[in-house]
N, C-alpha and C. Protein backbone atom coordinates (compact mmCIF):
# COMPACT_ATOMS: atom_id res chain seq x y z
N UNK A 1 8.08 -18.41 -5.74
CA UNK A 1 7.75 -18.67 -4.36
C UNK A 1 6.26 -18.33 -4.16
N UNK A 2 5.77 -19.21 -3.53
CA UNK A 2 4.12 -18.94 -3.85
C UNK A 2 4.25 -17.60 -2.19
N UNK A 3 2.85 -17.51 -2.48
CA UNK A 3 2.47 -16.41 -1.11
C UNK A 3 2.89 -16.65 0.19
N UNK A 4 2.39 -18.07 0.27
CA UNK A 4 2.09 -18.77 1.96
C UNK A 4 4.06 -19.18 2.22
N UNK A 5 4.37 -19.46 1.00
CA UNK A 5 5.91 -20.13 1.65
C UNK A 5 6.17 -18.46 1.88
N UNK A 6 6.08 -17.55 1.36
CA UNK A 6 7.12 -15.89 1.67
C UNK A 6 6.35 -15.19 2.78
N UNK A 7 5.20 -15.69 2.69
CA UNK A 7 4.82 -15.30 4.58
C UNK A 7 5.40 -16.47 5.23
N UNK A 8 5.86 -17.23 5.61
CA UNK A 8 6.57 -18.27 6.75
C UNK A 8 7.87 -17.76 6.89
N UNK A 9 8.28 -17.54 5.12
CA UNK A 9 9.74 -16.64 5.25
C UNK A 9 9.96 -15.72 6.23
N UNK A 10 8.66 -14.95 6.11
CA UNK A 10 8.51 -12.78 6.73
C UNK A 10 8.48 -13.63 7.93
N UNK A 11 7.93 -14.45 8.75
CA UNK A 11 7.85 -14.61 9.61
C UNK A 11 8.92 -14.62 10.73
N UNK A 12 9.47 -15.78 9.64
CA UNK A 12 10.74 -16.33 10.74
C UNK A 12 11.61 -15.23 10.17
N UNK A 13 12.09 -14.12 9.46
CA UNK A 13 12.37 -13.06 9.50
C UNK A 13 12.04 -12.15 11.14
N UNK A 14 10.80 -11.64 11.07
CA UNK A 14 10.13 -11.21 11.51
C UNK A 14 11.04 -11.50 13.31
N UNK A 15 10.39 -13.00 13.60
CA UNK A 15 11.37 -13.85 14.85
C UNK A 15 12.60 -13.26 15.41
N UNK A 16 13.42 -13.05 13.52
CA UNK A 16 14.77 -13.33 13.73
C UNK A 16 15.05 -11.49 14.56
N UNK A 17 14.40 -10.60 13.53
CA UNK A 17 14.68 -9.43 14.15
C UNK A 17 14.02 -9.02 15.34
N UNK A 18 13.25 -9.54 15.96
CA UNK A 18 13.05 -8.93 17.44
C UNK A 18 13.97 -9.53 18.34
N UNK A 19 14.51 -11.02 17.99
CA UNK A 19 15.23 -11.75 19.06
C UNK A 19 16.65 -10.78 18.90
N UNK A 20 16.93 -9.78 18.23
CA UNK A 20 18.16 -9.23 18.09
C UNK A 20 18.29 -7.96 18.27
N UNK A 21 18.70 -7.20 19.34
CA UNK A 21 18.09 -6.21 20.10
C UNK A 21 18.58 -5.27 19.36
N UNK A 22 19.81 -5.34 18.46
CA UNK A 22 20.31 -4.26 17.93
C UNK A 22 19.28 -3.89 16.24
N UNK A 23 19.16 -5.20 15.73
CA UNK A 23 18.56 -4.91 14.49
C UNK A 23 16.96 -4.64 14.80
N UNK A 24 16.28 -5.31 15.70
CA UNK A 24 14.97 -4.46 16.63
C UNK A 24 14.73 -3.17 16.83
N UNK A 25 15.84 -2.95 17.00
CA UNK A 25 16.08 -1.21 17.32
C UNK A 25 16.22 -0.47 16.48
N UNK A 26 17.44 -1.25 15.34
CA UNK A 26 16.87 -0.21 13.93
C UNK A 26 15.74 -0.22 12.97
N UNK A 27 15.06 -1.14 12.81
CA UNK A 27 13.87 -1.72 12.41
C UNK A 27 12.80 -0.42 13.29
N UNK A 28 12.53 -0.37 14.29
CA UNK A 28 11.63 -0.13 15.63
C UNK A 28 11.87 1.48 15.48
N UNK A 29 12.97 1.51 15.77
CA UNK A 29 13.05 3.03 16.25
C UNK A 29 12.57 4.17 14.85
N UNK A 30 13.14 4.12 13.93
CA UNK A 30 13.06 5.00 12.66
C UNK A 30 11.65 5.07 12.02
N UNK A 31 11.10 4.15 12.31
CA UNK A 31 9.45 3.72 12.36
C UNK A 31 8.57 3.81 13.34
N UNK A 32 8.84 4.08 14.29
CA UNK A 32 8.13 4.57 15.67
C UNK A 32 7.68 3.41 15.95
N UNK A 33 7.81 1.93 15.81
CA UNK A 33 6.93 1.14 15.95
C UNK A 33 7.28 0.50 17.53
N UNK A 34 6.15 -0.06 17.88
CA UNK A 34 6.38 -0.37 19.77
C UNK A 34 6.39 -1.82 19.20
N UNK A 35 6.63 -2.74 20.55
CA UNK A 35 6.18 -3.91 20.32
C UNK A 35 5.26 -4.94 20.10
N UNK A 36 3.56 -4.03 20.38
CA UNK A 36 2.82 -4.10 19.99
C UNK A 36 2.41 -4.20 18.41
N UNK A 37 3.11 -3.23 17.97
CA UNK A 37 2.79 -2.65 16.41
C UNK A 37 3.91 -4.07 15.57
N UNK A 38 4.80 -4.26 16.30
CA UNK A 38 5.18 -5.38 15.75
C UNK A 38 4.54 -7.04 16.14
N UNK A 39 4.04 -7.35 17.32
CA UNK A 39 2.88 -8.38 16.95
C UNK A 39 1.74 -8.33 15.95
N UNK A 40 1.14 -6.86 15.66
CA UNK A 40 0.08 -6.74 14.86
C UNK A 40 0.74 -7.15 13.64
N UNK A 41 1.56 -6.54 13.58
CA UNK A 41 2.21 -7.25 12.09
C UNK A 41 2.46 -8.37 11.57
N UNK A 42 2.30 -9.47 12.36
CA UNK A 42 2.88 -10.91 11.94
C UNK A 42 1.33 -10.82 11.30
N UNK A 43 0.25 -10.46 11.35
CA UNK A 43 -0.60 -10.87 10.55
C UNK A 43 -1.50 -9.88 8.99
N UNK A 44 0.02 -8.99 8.84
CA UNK A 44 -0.27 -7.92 7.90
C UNK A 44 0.99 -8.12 7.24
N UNK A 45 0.37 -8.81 5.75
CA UNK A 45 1.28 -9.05 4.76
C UNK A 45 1.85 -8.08 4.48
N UNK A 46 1.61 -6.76 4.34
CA UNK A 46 2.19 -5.26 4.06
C UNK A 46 3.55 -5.06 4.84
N UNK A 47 3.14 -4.99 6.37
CA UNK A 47 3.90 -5.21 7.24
C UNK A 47 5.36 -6.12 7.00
N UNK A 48 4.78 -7.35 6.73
CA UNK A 48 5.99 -8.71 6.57
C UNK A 48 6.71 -8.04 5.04
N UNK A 49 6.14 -7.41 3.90
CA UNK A 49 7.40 -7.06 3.40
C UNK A 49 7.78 -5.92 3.40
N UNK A 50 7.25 -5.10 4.23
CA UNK A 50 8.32 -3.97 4.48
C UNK A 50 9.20 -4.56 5.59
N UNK A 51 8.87 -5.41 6.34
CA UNK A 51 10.25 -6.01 7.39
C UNK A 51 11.11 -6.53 6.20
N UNK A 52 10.77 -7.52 5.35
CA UNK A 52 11.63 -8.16 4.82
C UNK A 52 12.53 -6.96 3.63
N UNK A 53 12.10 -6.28 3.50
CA UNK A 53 12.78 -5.00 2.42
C UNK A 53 13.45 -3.91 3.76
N UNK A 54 13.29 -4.18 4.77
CA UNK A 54 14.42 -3.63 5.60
C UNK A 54 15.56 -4.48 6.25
N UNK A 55 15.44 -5.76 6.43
CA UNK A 55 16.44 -6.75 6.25
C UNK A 55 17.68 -6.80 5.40
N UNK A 56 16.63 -6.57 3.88
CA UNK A 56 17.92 -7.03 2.66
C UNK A 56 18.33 -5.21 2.45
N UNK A 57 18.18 -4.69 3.37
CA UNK A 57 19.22 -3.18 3.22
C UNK A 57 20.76 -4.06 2.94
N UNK A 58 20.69 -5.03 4.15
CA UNK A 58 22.55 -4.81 4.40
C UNK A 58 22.53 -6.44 4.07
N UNK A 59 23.96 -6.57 3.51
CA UNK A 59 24.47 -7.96 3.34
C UNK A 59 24.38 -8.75 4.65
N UNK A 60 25.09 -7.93 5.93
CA UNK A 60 25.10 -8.52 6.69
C UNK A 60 24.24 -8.99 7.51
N UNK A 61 22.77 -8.40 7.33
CA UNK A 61 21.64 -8.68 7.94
C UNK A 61 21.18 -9.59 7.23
N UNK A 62 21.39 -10.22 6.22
CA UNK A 62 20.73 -10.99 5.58
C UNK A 62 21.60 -12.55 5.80
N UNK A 63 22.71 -12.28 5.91
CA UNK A 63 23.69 -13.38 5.66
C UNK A 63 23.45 -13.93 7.17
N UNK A 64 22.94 -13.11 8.05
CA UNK A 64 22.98 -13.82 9.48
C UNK A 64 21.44 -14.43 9.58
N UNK A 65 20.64 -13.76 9.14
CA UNK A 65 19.24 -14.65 9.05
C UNK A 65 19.13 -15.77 8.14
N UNK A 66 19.97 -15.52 7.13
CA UNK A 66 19.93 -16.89 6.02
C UNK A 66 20.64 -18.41 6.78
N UNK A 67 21.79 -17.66 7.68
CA UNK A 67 22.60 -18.88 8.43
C UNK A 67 22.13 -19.34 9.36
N UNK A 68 21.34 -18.22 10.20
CA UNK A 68 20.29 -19.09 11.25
C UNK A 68 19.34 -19.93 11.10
N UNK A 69 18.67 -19.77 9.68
CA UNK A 69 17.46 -20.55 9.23
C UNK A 69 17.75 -21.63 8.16
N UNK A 70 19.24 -21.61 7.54
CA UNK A 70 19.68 -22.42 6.81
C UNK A 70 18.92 -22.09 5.41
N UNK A 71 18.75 -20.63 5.25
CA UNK A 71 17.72 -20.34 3.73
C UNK A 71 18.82 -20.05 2.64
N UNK A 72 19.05 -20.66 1.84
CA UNK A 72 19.91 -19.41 0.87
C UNK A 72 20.22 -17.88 0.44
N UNK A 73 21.21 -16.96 0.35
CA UNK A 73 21.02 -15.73 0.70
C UNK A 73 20.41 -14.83 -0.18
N UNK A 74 19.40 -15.75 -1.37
CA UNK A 74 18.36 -14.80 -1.84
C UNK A 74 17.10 -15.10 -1.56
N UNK A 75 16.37 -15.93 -0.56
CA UNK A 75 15.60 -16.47 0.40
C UNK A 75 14.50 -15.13 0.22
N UNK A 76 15.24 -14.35 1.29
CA UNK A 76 14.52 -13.04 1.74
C UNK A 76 14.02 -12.02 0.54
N UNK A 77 14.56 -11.77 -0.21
CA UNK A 77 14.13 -11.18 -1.45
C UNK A 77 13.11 -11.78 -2.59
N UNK A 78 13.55 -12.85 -2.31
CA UNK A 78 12.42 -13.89 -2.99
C UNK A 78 10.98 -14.13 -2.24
N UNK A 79 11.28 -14.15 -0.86
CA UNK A 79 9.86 -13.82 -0.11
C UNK A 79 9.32 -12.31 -0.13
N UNK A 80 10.12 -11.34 -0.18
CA UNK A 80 9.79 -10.24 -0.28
C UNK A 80 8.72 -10.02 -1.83
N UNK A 81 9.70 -10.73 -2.84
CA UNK A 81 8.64 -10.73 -3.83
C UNK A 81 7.52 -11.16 -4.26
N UNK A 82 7.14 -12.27 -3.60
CA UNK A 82 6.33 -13.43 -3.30
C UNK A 82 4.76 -12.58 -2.42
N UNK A 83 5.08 -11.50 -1.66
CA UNK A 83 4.05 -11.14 -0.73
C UNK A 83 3.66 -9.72 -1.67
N UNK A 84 2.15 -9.49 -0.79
CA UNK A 84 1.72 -8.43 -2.06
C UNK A 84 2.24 -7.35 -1.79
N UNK A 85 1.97 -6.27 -2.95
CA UNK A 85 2.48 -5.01 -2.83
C UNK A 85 3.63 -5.05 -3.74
N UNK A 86 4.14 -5.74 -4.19
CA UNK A 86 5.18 -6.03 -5.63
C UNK A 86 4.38 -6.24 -6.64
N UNK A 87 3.44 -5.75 -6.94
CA UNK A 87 2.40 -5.62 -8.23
C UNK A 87 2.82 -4.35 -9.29
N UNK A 88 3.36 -5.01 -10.28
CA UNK A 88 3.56 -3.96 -11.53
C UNK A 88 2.90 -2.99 -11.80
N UNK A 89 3.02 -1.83 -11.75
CA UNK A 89 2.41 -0.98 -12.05
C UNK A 89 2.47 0.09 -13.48
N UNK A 90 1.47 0.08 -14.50
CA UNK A 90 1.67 0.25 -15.09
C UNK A 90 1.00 1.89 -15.53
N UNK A 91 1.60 2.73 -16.08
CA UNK A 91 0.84 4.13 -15.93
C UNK A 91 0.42 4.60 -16.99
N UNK A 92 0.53 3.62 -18.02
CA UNK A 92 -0.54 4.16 -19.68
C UNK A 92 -1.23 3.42 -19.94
């Protein structure tokens, strides 16, 4: 998945969890983040995959964003990998 398709992914991710007041809230709250801090984010790739690596916590959060957007249910993980900050790190 190149970069630009797994940011459109984070995005409409991104969409899916504010329009949903309950997964907003767990996303939002444990992170202190306001709603502000979540507009700044649609344009901080960092941001888009730590949303998307709090999504694929649960099956069920994933299986309802994959059905709303018609993505397959490894979509999100695949965009997650796709955006930076999944860079191998190697320590010798």
């Amino acid at each position: 998945m190149t970069p630009e398709h797994a940011e459109i992914i984070a995005l409409q991710a991104l969409a899916h969890v504010v329009a949903d007041q309950d997964l907003s809230a767990a996303f939002m709250g444990p992170n202190g983040l306001s709603a502000g801090d979540m507009r700044a984010g649609a344009t901080d790739p960092a941001f888009l995959a730590a949303l998307l690596e709090f999504l694929c916590q649960r099956d069920d959060w994933v299986m309802a964003f994959c059905d709303a957007h018609g993505h397959a249910y490894e979509v999100p993980m695949q965009a997650r990998y796709g955006l930076p900050g999944n860079e191998e790190v190697s320590w010798t």
